[in-house]
N, C-alpha and C. Protein backbone atom coordinates (compact mmCIF):
# COMPACT_ATOMS: atom_id res chain seq x y z
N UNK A 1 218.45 -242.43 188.82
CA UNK A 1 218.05 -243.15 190.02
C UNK A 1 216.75 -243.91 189.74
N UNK A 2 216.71 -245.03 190.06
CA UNK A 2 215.85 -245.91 189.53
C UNK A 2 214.12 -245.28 190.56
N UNK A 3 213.14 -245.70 190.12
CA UNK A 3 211.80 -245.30 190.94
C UNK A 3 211.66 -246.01 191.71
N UNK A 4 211.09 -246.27 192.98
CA UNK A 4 211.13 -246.60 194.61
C UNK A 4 209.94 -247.42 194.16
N UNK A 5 209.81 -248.74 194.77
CA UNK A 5 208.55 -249.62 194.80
C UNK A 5 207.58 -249.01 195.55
N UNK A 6 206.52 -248.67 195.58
CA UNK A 6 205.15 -248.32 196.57
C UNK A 6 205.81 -248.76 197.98
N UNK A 7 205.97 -249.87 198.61
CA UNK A 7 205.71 -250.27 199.58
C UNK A 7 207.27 -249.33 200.65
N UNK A 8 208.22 -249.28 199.65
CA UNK A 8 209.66 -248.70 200.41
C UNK A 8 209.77 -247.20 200.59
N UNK A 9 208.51 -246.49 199.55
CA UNK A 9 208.25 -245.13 199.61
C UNK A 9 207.33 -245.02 200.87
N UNK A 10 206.26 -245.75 201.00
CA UNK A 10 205.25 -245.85 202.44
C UNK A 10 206.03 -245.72 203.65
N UNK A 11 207.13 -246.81 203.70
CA UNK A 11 208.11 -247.06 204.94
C UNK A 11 208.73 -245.75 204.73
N UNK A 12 209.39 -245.22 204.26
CA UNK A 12 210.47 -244.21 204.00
C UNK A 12 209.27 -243.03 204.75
N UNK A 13 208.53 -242.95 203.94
CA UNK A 13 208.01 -241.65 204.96
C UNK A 13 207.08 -241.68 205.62
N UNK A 14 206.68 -242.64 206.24
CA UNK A 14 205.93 -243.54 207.58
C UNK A 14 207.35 -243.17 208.25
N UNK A 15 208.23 -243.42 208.35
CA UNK A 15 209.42 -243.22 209.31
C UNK A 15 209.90 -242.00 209.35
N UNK A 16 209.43 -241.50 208.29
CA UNK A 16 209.63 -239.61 208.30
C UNK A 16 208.86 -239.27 209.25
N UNK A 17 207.47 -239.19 209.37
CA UNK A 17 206.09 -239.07 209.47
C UNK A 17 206.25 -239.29 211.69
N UNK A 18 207.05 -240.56 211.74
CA UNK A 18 206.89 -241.16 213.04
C UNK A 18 207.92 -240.01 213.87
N UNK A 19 209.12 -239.56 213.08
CA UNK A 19 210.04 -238.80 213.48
C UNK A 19 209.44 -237.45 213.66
N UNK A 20 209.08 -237.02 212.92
CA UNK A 20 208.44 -235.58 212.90
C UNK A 20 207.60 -235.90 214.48
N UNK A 21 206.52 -236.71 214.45
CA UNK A 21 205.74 -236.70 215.41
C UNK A 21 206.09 -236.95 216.82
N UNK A 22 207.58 -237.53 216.73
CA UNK A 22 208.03 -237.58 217.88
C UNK A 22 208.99 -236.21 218.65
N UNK A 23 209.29 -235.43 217.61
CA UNK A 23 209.14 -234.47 217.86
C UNK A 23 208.70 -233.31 218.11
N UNK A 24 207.72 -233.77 217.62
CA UNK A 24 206.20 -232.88 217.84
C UNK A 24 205.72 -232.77 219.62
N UNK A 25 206.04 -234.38 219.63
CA UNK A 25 205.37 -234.62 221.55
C UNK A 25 206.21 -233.99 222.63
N UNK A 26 207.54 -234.46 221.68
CA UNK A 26 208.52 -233.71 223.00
C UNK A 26 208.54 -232.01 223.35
N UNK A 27 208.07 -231.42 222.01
CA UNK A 27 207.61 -230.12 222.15
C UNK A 27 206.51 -229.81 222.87
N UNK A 28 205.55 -230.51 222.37
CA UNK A 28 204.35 -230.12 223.45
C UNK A 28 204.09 -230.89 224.27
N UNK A 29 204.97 -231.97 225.05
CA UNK A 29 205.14 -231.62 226.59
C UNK A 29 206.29 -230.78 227.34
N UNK A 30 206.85 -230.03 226.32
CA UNK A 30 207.34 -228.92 227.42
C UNK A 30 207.14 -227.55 227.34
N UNK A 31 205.69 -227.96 226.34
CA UNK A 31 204.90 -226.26 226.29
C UNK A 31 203.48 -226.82 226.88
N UNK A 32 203.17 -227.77 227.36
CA UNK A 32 201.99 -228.38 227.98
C UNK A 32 202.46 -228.71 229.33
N UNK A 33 202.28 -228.10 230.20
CA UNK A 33 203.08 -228.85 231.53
C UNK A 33 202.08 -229.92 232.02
N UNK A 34 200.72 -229.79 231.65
CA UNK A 34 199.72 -231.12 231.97
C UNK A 34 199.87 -232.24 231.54
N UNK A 35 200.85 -232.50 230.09
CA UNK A 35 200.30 -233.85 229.59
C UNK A 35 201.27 -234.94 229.66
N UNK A 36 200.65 -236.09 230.25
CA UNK A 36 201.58 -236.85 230.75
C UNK A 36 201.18 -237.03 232.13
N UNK A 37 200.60 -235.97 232.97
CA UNK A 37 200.09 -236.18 234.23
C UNK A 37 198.73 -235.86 234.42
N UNK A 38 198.10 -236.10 233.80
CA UNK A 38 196.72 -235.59 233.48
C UNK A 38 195.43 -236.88 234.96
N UNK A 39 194.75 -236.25 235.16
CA UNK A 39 193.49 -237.51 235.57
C UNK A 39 193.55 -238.56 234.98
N UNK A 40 193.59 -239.76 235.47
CA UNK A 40 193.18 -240.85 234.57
C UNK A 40 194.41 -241.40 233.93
N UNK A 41 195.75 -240.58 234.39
CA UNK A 41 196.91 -241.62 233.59
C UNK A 41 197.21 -242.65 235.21
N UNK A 42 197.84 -243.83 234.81
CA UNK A 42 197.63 -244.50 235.45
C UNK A 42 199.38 -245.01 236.47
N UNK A 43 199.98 -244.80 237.15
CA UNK A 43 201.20 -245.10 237.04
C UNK A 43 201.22 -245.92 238.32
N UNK A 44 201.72 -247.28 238.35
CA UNK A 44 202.46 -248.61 239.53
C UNK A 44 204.20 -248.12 239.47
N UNK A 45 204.49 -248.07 240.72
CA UNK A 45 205.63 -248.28 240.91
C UNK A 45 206.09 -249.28 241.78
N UNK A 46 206.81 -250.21 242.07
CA UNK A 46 207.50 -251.04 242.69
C UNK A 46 208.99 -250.85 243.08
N UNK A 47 209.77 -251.92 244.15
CA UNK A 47 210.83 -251.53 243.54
C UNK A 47 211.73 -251.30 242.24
N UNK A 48 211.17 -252.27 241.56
CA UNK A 48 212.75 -252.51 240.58
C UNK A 48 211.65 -252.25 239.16
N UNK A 49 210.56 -251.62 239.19
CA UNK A 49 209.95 -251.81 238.57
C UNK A 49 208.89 -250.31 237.92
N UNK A 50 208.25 -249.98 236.67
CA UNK A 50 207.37 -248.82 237.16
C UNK A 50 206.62 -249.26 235.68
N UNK A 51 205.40 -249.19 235.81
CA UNK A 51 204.48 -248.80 234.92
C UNK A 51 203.42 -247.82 234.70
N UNK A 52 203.60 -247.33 233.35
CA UNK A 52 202.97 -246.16 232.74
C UNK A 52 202.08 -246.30 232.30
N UNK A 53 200.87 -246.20 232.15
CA UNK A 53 199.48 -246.02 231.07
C UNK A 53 198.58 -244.85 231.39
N UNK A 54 199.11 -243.68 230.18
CA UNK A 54 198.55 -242.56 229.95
C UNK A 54 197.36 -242.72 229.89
N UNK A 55 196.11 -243.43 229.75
CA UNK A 55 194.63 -243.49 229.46
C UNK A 55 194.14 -241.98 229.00
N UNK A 56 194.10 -241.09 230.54
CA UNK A 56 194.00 -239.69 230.42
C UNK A 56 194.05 -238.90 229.10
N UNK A 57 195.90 -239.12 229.34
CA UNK A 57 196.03 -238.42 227.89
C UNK A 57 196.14 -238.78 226.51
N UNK A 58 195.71 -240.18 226.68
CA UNK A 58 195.40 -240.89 225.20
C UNK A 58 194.13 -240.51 225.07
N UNK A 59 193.35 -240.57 225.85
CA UNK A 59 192.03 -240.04 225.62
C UNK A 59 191.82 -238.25 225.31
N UNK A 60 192.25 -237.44 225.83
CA UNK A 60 192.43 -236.02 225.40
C UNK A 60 193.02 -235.82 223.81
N UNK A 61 194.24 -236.62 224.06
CA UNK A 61 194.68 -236.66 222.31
C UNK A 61 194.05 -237.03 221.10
N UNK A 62 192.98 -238.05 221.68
CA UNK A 62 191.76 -238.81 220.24
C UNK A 62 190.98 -237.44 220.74
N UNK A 63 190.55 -237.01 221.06
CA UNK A 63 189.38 -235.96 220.90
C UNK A 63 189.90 -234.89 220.53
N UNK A 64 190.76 -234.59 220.89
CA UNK A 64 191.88 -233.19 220.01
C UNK A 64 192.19 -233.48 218.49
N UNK A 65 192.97 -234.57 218.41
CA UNK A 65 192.89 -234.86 217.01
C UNK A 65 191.95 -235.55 215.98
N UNK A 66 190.85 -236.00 216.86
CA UNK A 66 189.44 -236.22 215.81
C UNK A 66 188.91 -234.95 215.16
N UNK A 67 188.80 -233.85 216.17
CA UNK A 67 188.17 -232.64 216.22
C UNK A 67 189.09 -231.53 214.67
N UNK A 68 190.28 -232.04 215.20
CA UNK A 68 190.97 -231.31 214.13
C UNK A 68 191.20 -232.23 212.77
N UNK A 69 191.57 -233.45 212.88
CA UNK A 69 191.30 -233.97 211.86
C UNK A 69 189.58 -233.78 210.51
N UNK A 70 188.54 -233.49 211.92
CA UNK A 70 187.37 -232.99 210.88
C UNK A 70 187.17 -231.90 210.58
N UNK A 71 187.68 -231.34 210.95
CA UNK A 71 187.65 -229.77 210.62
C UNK A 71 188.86 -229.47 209.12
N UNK A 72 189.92 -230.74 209.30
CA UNK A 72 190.34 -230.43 207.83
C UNK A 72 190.30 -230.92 206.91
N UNK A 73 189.04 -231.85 207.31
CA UNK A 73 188.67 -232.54 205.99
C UNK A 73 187.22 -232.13 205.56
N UNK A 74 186.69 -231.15 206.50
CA UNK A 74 185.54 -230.32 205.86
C UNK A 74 185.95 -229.07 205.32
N UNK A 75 187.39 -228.88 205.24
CA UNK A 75 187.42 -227.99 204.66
C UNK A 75 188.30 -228.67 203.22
N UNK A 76 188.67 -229.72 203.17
CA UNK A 76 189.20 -230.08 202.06
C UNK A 76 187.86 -230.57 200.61
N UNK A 77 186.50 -231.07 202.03
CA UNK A 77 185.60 -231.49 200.74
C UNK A 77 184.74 -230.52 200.70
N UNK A 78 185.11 -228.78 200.66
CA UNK A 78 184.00 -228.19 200.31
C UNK A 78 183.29 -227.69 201.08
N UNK A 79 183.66 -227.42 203.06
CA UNK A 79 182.60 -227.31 203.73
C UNK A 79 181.61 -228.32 204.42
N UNK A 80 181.76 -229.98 203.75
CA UNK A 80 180.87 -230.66 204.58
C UNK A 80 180.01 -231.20 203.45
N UNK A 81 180.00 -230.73 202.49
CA UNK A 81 178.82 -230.45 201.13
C UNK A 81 178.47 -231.97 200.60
């Protein structure tokens, strides 16, 4: 089997990567009964019409995953060192 160019290996599991994570959300909103309706999400309805903008919980999610994202990269360089 011939070796994969850089750019078709990125896509290939960038689309792994997007899948996993979309399964990830659907799990934890139905072990999170808050998220999705949190303060600050924003929702218009009309008739024929409805718009969504989580703000709320886009904002809870960058501070959850900043927090954990540094925590495993101080532990990948050593503690912080």
């Amino acid at each position: 089997m011939p070796e994969l160019h850089p750019i078709a290996r990125l896509l290939i599991f960038g689309g792994i990567g997007l899948v996993v994570l979309g399964i990830l959300v659907q799990v934890a909103v139905g072990l999170l009964p808050g998220i999705g309706r949190l303060p600050g999400d924003i929702v218009i309805e009309r008739e024929n019409f409805k718009l969504y903008i989580p703000l709320g919980t886009m904002i809870l999610l960058s501070v959850v995953l900043s927090i954990a994202l540094n925590l495993i990269a101080r532990l990948f360089n050593g503690g912080g060192r």
